[in-house]
Protein backbone atom coordinates (compact mmCIF):
# COMPACT_ATOMS: atom_id res chain seq x y z
CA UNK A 1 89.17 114.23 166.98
CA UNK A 2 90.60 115.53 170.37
CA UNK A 3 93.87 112.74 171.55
CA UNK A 4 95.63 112.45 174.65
CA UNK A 5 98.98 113.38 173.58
CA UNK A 6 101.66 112.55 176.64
CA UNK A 7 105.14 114.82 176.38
CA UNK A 8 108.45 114.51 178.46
CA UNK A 9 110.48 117.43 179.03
CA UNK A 10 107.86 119.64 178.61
CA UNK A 11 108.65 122.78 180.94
CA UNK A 12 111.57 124.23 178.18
CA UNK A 13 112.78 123.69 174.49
CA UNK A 14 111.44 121.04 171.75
CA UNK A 15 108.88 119.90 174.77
CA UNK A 16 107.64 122.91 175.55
CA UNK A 17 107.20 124.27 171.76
CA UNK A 18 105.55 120.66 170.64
CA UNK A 19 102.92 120.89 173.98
CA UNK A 20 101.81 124.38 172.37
CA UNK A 21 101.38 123.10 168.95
CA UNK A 22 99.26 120.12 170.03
CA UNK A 23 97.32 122.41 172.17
CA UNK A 24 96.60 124.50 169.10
CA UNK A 25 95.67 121.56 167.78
CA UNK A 26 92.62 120.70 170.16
CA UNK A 27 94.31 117.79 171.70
CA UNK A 28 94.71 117.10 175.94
CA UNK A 29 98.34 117.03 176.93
CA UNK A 30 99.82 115.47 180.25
CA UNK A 31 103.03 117.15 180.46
CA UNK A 32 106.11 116.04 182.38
CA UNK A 33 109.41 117.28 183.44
CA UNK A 34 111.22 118.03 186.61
CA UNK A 35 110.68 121.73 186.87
CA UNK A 36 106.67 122.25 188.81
CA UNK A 37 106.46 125.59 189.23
CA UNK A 38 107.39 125.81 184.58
CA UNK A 39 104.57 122.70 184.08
CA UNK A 40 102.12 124.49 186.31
CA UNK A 41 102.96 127.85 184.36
CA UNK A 42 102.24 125.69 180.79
CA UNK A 43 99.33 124.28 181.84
CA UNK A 44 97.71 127.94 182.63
CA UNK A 45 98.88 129.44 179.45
CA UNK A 46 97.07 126.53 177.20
CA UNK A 47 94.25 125.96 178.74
CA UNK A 48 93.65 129.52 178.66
CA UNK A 49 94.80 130.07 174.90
CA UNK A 50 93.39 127.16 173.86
CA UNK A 51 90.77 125.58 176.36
CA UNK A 52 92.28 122.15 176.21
CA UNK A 53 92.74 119.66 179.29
CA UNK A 54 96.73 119.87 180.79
CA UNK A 55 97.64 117.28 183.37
CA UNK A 56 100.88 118.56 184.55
CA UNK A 57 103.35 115.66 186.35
CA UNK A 58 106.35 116.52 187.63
CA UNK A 59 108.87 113.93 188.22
CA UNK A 60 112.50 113.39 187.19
CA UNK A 61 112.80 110.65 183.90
CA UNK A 62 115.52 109.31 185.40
CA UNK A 63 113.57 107.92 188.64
CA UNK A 64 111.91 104.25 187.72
CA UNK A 65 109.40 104.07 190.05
CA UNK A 66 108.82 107.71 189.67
CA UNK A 67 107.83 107.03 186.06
CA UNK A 68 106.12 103.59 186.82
CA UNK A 69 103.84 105.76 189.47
CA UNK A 70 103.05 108.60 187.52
CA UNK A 71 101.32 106.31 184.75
CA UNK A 72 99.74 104.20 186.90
CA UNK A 73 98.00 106.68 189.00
CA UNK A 74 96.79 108.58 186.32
CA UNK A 75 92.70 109.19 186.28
CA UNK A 76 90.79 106.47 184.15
CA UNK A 77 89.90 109.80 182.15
CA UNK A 78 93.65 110.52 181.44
CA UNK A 79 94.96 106.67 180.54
CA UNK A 80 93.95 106.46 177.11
CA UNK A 81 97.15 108.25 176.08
CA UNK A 82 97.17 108.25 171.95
CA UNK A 83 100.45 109.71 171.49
CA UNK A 84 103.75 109.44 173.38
CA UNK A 85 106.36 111.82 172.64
CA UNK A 86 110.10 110.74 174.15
CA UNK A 87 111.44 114.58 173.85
CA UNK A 88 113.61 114.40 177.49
CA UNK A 89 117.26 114.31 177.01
CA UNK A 90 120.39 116.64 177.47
CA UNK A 91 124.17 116.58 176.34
CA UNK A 92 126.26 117.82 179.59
CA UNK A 93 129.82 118.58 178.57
CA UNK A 94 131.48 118.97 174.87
CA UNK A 95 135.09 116.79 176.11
CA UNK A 96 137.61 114.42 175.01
CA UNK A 97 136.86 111.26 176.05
CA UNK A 98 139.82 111.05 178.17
CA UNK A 99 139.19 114.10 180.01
CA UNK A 100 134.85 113.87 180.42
CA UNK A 101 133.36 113.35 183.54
CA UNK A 102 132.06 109.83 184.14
CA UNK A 103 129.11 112.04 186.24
CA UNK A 104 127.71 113.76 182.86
CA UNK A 105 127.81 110.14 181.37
CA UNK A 106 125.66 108.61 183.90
CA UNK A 107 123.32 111.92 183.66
CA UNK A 108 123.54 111.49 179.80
CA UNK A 109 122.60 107.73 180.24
CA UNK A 110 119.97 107.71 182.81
CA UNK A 111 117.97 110.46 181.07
CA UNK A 112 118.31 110.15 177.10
CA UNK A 113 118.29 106.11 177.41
CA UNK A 114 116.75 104.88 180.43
CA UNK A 115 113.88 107.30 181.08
CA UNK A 116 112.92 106.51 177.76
CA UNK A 117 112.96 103.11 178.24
CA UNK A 118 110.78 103.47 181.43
CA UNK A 119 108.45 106.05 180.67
CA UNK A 120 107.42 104.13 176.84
CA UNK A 121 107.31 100.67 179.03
CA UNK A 122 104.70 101.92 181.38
CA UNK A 123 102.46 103.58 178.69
CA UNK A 124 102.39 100.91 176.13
CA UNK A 125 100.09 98.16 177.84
CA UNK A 126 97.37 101.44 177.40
CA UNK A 127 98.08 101.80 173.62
CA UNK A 128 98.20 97.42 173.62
CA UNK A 129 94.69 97.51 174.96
CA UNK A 130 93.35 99.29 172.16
CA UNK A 131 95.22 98.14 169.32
CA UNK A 132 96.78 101.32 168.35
CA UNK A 133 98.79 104.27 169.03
CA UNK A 134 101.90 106.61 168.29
CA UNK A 135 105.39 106.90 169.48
CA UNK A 136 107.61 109.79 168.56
CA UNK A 137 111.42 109.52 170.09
CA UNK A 138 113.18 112.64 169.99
CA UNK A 139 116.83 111.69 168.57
CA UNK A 140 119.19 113.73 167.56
CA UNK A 141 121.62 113.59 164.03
CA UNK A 142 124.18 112.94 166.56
CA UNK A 143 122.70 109.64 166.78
CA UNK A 144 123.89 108.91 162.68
CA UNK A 145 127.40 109.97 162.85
CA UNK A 146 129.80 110.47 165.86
CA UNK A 147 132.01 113.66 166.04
CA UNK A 148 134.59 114.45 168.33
CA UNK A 149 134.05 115.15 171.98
CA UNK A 150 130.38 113.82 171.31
CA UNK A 151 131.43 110.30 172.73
CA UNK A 152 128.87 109.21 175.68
CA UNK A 153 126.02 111.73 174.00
CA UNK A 154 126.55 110.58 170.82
CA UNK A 155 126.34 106.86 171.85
CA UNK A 156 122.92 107.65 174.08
CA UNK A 157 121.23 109.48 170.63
CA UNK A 158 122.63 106.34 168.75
CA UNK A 159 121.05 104.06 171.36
CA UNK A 160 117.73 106.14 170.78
CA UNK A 161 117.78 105.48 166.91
CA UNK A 162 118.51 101.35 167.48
CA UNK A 163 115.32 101.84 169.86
CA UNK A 164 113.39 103.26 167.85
CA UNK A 165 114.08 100.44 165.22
CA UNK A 166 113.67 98.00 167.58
CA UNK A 167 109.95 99.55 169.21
CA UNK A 168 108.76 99.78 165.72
CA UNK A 169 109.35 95.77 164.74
CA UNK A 170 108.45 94.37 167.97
CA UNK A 171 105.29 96.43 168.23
CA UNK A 172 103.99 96.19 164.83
CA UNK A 173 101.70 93.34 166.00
CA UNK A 174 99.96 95.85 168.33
CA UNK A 175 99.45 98.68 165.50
CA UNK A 176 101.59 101.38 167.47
CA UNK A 177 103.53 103.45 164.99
CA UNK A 178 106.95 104.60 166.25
CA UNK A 179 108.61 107.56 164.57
CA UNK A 180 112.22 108.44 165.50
CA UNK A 181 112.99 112.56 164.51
CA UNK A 182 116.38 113.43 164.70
CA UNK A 183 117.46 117.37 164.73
CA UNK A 184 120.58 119.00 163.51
CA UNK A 185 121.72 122.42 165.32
CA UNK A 186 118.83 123.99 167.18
CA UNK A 187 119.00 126.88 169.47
CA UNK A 188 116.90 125.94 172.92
CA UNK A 189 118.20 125.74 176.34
CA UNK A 190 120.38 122.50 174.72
CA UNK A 191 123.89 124.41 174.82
CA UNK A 192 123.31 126.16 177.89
CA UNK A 193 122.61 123.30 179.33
CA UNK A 194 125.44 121.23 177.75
CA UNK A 195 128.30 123.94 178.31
CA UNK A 196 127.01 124.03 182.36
CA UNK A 197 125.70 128.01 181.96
CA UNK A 198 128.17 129.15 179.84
CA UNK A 199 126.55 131.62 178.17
CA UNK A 200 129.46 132.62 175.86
CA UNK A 201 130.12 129.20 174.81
CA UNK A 202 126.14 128.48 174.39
CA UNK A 203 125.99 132.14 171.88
CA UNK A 204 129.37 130.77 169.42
CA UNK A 205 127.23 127.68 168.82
CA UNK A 206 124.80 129.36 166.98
CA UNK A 207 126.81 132.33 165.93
CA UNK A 208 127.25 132.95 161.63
CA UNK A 209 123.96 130.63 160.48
CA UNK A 210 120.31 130.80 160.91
CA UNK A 211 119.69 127.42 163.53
CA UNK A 212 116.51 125.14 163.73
CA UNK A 213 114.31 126.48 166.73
CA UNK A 214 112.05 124.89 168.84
CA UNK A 215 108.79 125.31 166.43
CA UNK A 216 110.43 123.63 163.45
CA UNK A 217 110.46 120.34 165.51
CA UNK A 218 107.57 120.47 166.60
CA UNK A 219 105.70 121.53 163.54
CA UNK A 220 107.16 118.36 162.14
CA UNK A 221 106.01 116.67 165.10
CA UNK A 222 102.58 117.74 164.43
CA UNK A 223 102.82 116.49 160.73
CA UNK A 224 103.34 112.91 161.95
CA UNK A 225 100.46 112.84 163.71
CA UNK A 226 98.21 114.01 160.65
CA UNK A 227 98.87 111.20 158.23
CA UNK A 228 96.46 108.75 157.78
CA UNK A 229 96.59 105.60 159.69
CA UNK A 230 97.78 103.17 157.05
CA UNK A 231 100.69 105.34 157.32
CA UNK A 232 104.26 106.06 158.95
CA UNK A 233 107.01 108.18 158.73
CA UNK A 234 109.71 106.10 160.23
CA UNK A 235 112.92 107.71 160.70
CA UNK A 236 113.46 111.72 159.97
CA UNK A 237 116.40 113.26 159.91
CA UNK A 238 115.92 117.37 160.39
CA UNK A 239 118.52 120.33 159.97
CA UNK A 240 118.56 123.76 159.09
CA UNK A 241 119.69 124.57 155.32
CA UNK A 242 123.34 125.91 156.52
CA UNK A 243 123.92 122.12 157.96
CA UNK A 244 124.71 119.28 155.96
CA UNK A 245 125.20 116.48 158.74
CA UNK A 246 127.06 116.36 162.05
CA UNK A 247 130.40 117.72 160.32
CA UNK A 248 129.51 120.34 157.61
CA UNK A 249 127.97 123.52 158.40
CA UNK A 250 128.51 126.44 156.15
CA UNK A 251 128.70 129.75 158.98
CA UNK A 252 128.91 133.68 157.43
CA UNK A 253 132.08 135.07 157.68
């Protein structure tokens, strides 16, 4: 049966890869992210591939009221949103602690912790009224073990896993499963992004192993979604077989 599956971050990476999954899975999608003119593109390409309804939103995650309006303006036809998918965040910077900019923490902060606050807090009184519903938080394995020059975007992915804990005990009396997934190395727009367009920098991240991609998250993404309802995967913890955890990863020579 066809869901209303709501995505953040949807224009690039995890976001984008998990929107055309769903879509191939016969399910409406409202996706959101900051970037228009990539939604708009999205929306074209699934609805044509798969003829599914998109409702594209663009907003920044890091804007309260900008979140708070989105949901509540959305058509009656669009409000019985099944599945919520917290996939927005970024790391900006790879620094000592002493020498990070306090900017890329408040970035960090207002988009990996506090847009996913706001964004799940306006959707869930539509999942309350009907009893049900799934919530799938994007984490990262950065959010099991701190390693160095991870500080502020370790502490946000941590902050994501304790949220996740929390979501799923205090809404158990609604019926709304919450599923945390938490990927290792993955090559998306993630380093660029974190090394500031440092393309060299981004490449050596990746360079020696075979990474997760985009499609491996969301396939397991997917599989969440399939289990019967009596059921929940609660925590998942995702690498590729040359990483062991934040610390070991075996690269060729």
């Amino acid at each position: 049966m066809s869901k209303i599956v709501l995505i953040t971050g949807a224009s690039a990476g995890f976001g984008k890869a998990i929107a055309q999954k769903f879509a191939a899975g016969k399910h409406n999608l409202i996706i959101t992210g900051r970037r228009k003119e990539r939604l708009e593109a999205l929306q074209k390409e699934l609805t044509e591939q798969h003829g599914i309804a998109v409702l594209p939103l663009a907003f920044d995650i890091r804007d309260k009221q900008a979140c708070f309006d989105a949901i509540a303006q959305l058509p009656r036809e669009w409000q019985s949103i099944d599945i919520l998918i917290n996939n927005a965040g970024l790391a900006l910077g790879r620094d000592y602690f002493d020498d990070a900019h306090v900017e890329d923490w408040e970035v960090m902060i207002d988009t990996n912790i506090k847009g996913l606050l706001y964004i799940t807090k306006a959707v869930l009184p539509h999942m309350m009224a009907k009893q049900e519903g799934h919530i799938i938080n994007i984490g990262s394995i950065s959010g099991k073990e701190v390693y160095e020059k991870g500080n502020v975007y370790c502490a946000t992915k941590h902050a994501v896993d304790a949220l996740s804990k929390a979501m799923r005990t205090d809404l158990l009396r609604h019926k709304i499963k919450v599923t945390a997934i938490h990927p290792g190395a993955a090559e998306t727009e993630f380093s660029m992004i974190r090394f500031k367009g440092d393309a060299t920098a981004a490449a050596k991240v990746y360079e020696g192993y075979t990474p997760l991609y985009a499609e491996d998250i969301a396939a397991v993404a997917w599989f969440v979604t399939t289990l019967p309802p009596h059921v929940c995967l609660n925590d998942i913890v995702m690498t590729c077989t040359a990483q062991a955890n934040s610390f070991y990863l075996h690269k060729n020579a």
